[in-house]
PDB file of N, CA and C in Angstrom:
ATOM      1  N   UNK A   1     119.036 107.223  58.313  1.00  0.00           N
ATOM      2  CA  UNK A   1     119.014 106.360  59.490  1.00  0.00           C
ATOM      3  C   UNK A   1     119.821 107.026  60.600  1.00  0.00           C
ATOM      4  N   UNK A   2     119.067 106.647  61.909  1.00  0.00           N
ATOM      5  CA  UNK A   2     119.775 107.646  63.154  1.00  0.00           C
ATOM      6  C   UNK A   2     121.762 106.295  63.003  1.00  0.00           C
ATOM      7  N   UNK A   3     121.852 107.238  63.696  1.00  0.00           N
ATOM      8  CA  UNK A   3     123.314 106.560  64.200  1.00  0.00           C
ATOM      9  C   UNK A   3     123.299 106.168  65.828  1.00  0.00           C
ATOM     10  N   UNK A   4     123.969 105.045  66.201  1.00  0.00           N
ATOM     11  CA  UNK A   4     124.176 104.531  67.943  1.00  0.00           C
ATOM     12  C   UNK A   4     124.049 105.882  68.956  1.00  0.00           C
ATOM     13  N   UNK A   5     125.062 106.571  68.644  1.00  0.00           N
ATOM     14  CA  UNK A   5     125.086 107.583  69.448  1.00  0.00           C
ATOM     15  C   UNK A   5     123.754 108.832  69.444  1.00  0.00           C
ATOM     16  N   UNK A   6     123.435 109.243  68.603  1.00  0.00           N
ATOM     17  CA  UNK A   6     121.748 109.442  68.066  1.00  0.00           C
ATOM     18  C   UNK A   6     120.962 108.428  69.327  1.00  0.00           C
ATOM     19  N   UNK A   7     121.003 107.316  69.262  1.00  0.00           N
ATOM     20  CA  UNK A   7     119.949 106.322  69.637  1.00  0.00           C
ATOM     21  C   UNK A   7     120.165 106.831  70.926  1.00  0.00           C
ATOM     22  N   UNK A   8     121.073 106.594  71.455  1.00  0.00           N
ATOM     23  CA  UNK A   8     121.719 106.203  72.790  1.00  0.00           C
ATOM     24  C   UNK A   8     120.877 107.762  73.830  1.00  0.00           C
ATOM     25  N   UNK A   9     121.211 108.890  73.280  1.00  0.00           N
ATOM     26  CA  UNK A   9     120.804 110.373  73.691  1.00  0.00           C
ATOM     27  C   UNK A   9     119.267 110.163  73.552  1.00  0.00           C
ATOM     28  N   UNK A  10     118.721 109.675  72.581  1.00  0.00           N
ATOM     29  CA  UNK A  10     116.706 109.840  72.791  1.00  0.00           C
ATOM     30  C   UNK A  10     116.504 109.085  73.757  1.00  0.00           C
ATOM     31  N   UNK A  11     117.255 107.827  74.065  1.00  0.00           N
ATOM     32  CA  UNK A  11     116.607 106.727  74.561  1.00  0.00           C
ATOM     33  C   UNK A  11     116.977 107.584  76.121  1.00  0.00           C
ATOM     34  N   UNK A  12     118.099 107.653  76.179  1.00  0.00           N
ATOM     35  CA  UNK A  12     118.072 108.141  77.772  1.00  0.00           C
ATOM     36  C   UNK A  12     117.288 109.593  78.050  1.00  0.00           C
ATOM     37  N   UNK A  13     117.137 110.209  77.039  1.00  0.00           N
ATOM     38  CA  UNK A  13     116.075 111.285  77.282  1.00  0.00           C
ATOM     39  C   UNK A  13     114.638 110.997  77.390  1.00  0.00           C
ATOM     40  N   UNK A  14     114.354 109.935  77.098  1.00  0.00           N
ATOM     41  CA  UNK A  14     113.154 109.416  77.089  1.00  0.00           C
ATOM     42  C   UNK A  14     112.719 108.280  78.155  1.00  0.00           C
ATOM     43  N   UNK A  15     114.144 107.610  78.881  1.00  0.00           N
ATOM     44  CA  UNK A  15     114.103 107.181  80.270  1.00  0.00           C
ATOM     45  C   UNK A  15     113.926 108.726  81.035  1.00  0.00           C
ATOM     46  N   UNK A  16     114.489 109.882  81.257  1.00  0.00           N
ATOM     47  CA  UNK A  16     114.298 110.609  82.343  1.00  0.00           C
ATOM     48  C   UNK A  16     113.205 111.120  82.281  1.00  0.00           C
ATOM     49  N   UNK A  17     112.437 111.253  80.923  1.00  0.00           N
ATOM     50  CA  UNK A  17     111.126 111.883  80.676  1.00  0.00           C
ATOM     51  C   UNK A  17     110.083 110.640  81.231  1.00  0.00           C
ATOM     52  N   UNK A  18     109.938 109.636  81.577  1.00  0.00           N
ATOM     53  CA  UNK A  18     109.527 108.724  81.670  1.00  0.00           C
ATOM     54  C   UNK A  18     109.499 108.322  83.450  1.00  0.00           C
ATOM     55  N   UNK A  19     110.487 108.440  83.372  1.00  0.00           N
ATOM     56  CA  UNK A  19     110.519 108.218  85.149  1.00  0.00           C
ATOM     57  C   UNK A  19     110.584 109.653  85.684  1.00  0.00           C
ATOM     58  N   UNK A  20     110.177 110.569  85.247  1.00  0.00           N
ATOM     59  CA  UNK A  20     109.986 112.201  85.725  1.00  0.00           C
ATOM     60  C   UNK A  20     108.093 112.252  85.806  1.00  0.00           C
ATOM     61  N   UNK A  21     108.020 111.423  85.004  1.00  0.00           N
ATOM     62  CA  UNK A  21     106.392 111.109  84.967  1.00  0.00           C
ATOM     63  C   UNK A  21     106.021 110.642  85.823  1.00  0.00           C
ATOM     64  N   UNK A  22     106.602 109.040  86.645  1.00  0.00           N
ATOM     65  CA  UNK A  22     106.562 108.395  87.272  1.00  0.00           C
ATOM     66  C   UNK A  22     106.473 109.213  88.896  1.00  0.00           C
ATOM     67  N   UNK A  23     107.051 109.842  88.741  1.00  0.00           N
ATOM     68  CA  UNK A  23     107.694 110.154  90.053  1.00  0.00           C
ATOM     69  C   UNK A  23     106.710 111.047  90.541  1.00  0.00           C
ATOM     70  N   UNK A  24     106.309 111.825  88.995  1.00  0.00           N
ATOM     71  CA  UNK A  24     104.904 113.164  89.603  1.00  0.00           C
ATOM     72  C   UNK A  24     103.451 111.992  89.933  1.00  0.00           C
ATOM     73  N   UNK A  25     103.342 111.382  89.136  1.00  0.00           N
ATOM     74  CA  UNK A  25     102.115 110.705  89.308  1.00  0.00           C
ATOM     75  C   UNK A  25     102.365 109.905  91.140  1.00  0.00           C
ATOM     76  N   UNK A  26     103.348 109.131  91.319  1.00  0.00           N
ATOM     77  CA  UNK A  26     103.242 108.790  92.491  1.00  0.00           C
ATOM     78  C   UNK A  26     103.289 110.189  93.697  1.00  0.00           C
ATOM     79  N   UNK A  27     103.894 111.088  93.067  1.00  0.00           N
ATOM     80  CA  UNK A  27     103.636 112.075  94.260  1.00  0.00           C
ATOM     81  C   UNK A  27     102.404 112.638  94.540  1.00  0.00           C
ATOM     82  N   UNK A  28     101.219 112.935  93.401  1.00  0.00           N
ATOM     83  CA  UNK A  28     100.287 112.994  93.270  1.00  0.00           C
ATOM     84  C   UNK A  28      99.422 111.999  93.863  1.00  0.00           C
ATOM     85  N   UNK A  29      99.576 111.122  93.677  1.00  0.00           N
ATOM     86  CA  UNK A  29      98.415 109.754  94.101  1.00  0.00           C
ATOM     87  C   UNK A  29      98.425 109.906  95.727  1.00  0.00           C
ATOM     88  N   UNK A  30     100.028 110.575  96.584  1.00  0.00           N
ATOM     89  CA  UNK A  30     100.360 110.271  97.797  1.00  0.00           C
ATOM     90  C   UNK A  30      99.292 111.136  98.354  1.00  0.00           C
ATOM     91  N   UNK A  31      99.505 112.349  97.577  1.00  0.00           N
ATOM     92  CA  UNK A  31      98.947 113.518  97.986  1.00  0.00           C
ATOM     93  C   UNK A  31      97.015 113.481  98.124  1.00  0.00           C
ATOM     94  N   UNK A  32      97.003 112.990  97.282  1.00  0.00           N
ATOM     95  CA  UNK A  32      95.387 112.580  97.472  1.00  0.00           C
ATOM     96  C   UNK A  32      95.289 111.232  98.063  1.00  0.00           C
ATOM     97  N   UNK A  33      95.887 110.983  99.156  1.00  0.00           N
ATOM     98  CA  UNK A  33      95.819 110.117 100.140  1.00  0.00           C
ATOM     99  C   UNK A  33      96.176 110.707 101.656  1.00  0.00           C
ATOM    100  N   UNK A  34      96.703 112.144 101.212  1.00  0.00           N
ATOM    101  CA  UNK A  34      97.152 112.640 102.508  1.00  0.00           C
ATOM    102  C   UNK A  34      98.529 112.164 103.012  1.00  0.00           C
ATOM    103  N   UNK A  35      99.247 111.848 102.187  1.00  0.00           N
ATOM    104  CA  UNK A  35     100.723 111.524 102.305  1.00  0.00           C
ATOM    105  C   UNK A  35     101.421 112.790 102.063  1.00  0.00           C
ATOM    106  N   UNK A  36     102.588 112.937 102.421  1.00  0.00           N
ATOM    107  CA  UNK A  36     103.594 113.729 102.467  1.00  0.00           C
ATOM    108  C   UNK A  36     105.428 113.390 101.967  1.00  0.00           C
ATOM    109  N   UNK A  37     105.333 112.159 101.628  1.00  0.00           N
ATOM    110  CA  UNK A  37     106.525 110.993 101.075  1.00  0.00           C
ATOM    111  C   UNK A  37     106.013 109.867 100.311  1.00  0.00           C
ATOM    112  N   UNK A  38     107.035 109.993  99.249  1.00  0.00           N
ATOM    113  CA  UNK A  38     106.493 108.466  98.636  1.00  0.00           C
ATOM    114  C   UNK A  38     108.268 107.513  98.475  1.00  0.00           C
ATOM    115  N   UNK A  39     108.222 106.187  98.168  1.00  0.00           N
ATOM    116  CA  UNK A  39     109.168 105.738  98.723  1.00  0.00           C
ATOM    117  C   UNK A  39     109.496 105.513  96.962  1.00  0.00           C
ATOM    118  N   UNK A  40     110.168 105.702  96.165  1.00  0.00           N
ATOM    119  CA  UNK A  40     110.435 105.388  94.602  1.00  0.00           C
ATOM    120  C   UNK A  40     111.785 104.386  94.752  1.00  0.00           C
ATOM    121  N   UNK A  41     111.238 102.828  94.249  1.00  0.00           N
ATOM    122  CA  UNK A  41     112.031 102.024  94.195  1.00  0.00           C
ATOM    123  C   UNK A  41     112.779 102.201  92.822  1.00  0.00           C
ATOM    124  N   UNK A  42     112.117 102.371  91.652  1.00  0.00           N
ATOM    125  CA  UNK A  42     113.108 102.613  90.567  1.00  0.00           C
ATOM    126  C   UNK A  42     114.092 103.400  90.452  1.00  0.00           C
ATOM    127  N   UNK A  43     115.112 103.248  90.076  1.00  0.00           N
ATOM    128  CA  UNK A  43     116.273 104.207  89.827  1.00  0.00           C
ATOM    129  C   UNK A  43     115.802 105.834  89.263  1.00  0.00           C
ATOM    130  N   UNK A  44     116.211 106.226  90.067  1.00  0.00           N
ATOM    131  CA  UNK A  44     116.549 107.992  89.532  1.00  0.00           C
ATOM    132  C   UNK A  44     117.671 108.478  89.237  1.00  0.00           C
ATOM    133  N   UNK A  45     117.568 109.546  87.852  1.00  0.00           N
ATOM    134  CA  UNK A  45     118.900 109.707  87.605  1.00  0.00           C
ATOM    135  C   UNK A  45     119.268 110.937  88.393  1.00  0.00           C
ATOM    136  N   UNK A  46     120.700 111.533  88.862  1.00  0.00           N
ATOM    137  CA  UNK A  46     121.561 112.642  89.784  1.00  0.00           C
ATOM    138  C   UNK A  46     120.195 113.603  88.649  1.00  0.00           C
ATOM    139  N   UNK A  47     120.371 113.837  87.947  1.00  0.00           N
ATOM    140  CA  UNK A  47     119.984 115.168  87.367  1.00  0.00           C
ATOM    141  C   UNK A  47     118.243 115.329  87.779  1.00  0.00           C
ATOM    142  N   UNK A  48     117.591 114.481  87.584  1.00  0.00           N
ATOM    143  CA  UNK A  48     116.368 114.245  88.491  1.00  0.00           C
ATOM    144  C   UNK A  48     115.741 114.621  89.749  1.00  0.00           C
ATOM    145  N   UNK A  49     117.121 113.886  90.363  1.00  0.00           N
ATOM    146  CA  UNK A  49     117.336 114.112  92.485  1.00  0.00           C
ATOM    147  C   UNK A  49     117.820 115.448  92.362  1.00  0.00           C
ATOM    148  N   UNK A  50     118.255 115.821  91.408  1.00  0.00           N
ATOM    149  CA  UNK A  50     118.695 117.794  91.652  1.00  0.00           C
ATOM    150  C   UNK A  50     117.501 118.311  91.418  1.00  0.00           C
ATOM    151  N   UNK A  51     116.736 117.974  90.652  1.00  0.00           N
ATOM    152  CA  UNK A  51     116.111 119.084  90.173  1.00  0.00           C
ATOM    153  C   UNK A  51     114.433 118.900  90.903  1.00  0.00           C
ATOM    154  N   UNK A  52     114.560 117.385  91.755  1.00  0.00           N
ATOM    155  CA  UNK A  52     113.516 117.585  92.745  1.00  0.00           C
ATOM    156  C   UNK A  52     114.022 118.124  94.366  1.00  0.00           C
ATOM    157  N   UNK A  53     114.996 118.325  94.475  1.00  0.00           N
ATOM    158  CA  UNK A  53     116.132 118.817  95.250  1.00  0.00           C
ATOM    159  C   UNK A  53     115.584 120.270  94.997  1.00  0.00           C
ATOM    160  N   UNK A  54     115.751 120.821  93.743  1.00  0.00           N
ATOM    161  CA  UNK A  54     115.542 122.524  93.420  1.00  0.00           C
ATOM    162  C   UNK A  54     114.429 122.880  93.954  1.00  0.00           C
ATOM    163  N   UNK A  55     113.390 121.878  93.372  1.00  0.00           N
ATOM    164  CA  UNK A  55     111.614 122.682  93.926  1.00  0.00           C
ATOM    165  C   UNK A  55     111.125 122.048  95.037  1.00  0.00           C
ATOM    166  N   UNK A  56     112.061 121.821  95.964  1.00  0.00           N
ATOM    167  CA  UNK A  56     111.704 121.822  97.659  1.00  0.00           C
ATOM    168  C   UNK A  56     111.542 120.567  97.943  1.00  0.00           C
ATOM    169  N   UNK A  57     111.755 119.238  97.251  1.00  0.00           N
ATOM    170  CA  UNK A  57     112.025 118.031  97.526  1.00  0.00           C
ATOM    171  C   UNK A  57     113.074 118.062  98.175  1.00  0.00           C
ATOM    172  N   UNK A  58     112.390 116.400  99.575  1.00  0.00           N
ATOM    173  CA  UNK A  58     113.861 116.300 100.225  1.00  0.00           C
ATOM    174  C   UNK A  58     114.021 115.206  99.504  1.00  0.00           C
ATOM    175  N   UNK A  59     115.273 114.623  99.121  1.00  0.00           N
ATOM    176  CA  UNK A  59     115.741 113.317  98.697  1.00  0.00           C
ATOM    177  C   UNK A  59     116.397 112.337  99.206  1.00  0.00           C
ATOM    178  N   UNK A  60     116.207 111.088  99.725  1.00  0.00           N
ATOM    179  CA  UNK A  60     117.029 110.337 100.917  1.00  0.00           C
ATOM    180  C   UNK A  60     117.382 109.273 100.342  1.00  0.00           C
ATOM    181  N   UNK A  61     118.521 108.328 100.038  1.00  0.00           N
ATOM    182  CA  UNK A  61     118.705 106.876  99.296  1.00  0.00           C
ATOM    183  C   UNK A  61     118.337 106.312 101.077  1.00  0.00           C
ATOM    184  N   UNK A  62     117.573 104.907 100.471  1.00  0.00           N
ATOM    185  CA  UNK A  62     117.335 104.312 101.507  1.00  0.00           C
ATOM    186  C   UNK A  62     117.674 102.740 101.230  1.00  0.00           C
ATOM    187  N   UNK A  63     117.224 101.835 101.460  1.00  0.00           N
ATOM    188  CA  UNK A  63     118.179 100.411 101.323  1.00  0.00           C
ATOM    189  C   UNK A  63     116.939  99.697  99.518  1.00  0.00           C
ATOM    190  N   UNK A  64     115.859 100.399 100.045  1.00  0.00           N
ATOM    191  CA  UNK A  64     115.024  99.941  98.803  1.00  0.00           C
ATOM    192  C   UNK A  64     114.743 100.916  97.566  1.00  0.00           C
ATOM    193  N   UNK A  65     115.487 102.242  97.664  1.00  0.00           N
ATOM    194  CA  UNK A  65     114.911 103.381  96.523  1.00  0.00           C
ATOM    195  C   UNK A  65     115.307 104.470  97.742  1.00  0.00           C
ATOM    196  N   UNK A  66     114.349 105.423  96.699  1.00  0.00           N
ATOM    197  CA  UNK A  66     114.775 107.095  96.915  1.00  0.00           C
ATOM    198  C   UNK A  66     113.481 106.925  97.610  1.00  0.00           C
ATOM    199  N   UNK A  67     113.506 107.511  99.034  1.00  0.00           N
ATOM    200  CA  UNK A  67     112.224 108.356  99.682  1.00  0.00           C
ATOM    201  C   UNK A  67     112.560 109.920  99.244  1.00  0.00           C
ATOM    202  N   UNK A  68     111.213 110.724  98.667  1.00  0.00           N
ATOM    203  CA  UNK A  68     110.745 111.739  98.564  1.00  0.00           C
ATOM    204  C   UNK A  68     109.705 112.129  99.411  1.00  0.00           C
ATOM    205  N   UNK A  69     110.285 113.276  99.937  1.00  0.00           N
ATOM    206  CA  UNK A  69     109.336 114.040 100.847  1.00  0.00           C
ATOM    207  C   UNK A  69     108.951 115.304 100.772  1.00  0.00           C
ATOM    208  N   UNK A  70     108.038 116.187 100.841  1.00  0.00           N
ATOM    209  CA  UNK A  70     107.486 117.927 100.718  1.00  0.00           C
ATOM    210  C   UNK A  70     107.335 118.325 102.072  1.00  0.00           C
TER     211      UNK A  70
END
């Protein structure tokens, strides 16, 4: 049997894998609409906003979520 701390590491690896999904599919959908930003109300984690930060994302906190822009 896993142990708490076991649990605790999949589960949040499996929130960032999860909302890393999220985030491509809405950027995608924008993009075949001819968008250039999408506005992501769900929480993103720092390591996320870096690493869409790395491959030329801009990242902005705004009063409702993260706007992403290319």
């Amino acid at each position: 049997m896993i142990d708490a701390k076991e649990a605790r590491e999949k589960t949040e690896g499996n929130r960032l894998s999860l909302t890393k999904a999220s985030v491509e599919k809405a950027i995608k959908r924008a993009i075949e609409k001819g968008k250039d930003t999408i506005l992501f109300v769900s929480p993103i984690s720092k390591e996320l906003e870096l690493e869409l930060i790395g491959n030329g994302f801009s990242v902005e906190t705004k009063a409702t979520g993260k706007k992403i822009s290319w």
